[in-house]
Protein backbone atom coordinates (compact mmCIF):
# COMPACT_ATOMS: atom_id res chain seq x y z
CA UNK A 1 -8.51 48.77 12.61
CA UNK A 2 -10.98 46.64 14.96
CA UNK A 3 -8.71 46.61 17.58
CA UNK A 4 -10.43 45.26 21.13
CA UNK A 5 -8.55 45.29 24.04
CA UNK A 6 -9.62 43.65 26.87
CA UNK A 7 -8.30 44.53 30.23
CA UNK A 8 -6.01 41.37 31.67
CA UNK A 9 -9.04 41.22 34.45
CA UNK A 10 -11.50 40.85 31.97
CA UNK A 11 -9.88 38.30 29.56
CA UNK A 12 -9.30 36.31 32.88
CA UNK A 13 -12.77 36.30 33.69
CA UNK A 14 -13.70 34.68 30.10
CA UNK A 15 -10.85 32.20 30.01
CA UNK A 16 -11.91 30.87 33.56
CA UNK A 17 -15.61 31.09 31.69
CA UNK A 18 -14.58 28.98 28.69
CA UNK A 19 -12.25 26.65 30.85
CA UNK A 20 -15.08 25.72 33.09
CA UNK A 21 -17.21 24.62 29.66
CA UNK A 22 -19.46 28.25 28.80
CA UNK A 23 -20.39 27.61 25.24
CA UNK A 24 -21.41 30.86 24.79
CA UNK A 25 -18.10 32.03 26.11
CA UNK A 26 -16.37 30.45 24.01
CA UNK A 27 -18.42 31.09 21.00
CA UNK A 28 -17.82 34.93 21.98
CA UNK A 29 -14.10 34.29 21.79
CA UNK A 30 -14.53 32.72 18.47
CA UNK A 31 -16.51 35.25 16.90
CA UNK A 32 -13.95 38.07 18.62
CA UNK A 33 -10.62 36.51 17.42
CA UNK A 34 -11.40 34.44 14.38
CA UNK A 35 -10.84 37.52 11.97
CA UNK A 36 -7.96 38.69 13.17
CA UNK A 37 -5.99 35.65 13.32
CA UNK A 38 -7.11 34.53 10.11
CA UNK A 39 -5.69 38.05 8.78
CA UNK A 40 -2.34 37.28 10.80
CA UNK A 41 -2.47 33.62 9.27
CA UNK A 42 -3.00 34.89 5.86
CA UNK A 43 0.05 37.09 6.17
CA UNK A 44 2.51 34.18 7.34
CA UNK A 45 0.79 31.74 4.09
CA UNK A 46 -1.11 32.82 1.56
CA UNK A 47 -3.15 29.56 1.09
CA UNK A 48 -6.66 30.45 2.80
CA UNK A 49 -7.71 26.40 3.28
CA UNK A 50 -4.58 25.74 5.08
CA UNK A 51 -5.27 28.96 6.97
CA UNK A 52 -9.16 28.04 7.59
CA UNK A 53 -8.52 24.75 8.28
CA UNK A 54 -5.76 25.40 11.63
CA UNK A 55 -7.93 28.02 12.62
CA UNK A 56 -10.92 25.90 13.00
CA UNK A 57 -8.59 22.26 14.47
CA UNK A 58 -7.10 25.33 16.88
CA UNK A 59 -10.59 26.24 18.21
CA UNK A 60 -11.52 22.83 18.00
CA UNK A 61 -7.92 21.67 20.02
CA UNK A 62 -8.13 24.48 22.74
CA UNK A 63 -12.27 23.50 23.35
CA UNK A 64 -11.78 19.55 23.60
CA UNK A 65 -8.74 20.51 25.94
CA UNK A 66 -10.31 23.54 28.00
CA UNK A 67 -9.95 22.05 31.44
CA UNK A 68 -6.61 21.01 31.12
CA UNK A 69 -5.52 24.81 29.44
CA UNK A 70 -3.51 27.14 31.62
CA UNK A 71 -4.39 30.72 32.32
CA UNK A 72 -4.04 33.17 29.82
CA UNK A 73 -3.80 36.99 30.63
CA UNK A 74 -4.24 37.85 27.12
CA UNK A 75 -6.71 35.79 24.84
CA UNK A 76 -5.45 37.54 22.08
CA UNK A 77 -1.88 36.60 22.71
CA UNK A 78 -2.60 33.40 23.62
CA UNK A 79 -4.05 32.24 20.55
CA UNK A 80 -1.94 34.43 18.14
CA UNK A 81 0.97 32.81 20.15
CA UNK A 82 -1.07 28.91 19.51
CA UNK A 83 -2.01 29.69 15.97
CA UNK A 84 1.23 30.88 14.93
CA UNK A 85 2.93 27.57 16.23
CA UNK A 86 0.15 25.47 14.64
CA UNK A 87 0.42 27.02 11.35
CA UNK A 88 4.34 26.71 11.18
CA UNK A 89 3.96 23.39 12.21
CA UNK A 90 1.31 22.42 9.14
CA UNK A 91 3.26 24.39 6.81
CA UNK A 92 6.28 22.07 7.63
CA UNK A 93 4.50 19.36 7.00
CA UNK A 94 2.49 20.41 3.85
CA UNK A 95 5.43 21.90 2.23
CA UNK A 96 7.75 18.69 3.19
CA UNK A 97 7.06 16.98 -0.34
CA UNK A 98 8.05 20.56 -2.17
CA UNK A 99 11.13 21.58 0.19
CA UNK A 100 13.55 20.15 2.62
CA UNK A 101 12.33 22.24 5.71
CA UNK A 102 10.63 25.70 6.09
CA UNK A 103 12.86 27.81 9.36
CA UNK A 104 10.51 29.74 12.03
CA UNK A 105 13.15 32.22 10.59
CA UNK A 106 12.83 31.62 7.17
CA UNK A 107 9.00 32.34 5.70
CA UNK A 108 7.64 35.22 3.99
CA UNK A 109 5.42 37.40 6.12
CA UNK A 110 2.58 39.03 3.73
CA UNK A 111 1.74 42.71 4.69
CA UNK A 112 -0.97 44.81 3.09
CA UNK A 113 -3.09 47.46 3.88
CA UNK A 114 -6.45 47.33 5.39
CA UNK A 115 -9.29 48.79 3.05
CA UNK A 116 -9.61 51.32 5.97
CA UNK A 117 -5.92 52.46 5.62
CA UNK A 118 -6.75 52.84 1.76
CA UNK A 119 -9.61 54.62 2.11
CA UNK A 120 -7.72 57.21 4.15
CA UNK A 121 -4.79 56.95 2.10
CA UNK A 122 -7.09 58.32 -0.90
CA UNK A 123 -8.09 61.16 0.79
CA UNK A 124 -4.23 61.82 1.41
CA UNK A 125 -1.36 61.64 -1.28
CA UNK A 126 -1.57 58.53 -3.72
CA UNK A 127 2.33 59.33 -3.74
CA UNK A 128 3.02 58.81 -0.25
CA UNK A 129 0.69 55.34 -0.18
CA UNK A 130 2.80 53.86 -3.08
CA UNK A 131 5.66 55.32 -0.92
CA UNK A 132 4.75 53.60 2.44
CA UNK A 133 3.69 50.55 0.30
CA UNK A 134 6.95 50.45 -1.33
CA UNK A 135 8.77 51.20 1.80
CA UNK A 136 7.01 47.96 3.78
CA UNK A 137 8.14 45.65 0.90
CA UNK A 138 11.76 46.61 1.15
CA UNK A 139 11.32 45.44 5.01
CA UNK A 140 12.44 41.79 6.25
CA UNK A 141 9.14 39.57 6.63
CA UNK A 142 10.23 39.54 10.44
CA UNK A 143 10.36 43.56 10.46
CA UNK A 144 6.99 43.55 8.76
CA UNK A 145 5.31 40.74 11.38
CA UNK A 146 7.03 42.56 14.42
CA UNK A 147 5.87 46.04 13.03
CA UNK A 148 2.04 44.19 12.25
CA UNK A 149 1.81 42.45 15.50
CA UNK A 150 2.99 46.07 17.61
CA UNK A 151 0.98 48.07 15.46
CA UNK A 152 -2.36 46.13 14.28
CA UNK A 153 -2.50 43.31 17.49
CA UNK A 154 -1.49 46.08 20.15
CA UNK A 155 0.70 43.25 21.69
CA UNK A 156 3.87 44.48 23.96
CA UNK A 157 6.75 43.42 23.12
CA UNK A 158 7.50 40.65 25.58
CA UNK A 159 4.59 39.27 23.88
CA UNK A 160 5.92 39.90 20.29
CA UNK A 161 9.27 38.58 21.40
CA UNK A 162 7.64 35.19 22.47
CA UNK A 163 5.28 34.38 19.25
CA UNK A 164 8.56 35.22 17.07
CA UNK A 165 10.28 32.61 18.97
CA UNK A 166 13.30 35.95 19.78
CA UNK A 167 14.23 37.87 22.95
CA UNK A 168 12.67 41.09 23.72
CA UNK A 169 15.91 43.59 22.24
CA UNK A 170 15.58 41.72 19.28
CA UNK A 171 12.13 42.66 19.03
CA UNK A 172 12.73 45.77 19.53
CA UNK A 173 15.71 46.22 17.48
CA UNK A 174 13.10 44.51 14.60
CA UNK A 175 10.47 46.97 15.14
CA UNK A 176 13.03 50.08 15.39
CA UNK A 177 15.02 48.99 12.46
CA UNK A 178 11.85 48.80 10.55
CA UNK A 179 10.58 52.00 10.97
CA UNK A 180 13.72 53.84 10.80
CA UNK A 181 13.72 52.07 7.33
CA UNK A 182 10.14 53.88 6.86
CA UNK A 183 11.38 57.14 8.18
CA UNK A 184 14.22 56.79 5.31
CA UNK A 185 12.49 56.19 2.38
CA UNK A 186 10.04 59.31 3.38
CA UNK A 187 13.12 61.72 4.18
CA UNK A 188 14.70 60.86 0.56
CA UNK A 189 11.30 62.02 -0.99
């Protein structure tokens, strides 16, 4: 899947990098995080401008304000956690002239398979892919983004639990009640 992990130790040492103003630092982080929150981004709107375009004013934000940032543990969770907010935020106001309001609670999360997770999917079953696909659509969009952000982002919990704007059990519960969901669909076949 491209997952990186960084230990905490390591991600400290580039934040304190990019805070003190190391362009190549932060052009490192860019590179290392654009694609995967652009994938996340995609997922919570489907309009790849409006997706580009926070992406780039959140790199943009978090450089012009770099000194004044606090520390961050997790680079990944930091900006999933910033670029969630900020794309919420523009939807709100993009969507304002078409709706009333758009609720943190109330959006449709887009899941779909990687090309890797087809590829290996053809060499397995084409009934149990259309299976598991099936089975993820019949999921809440918050089961699918807690079950995306656990599984595909490698984030904990507490850090799920914060980007979703929940408590941790409710995380939890999302994440469990979404898989037992999965487990259902593959025991009735």
């Amino acid at each position: 899947m491209g997952k990186v992990n960084y230990s905490s130790e390591e991600d400290e040492k580039l934040w304190e990098a990019f805070r003190r103003g190391s362009e190549e630092v932060f052009s490192k982080i860019y590179k290392q995080h654009f694609p995967s929150l652009f994938n996340y981004g995609i997922k919570l709107c489907e309009d790849e401008d409006l997706v580009k375009d926070n992406l780039q004013e959140l790199f943009l934000t978090i450089w012009k304000n770099r000194q004044n940032l606090g520390d961050a543990y997790s680079i990944r969770f930091y900006l999933l956690k910033s670029f969630k907010r900020k794309l919420l935020r523009a939807l709100k106001n993009h969507k304002r002239s078409l709706t009333n309001r758009i609720d943190e609670n109330h959006y449709n999360f887009y899941f779909e398979f990687s090309v890797e997770a087809k590829e290996m999917d053809l060499e397995r079953s084409q009934e149990q892919f259309l299976l598991l696909k099936n089975g993820i659509n019949t999921l809440t969009s918050r089961q699918k983004e807690a079950i995306y952000l656990k599984f595909y982002n490698g984030l904990d919990y507490g850090e799920i639990a914060e980007i979703m704007s929940i408590n941790i059990q409710s995380t939890r519960s999302l994440v469990y009640e979404g898989i037992k969901g999965l487990k259902n669909i593959f025991k009735k076949k």
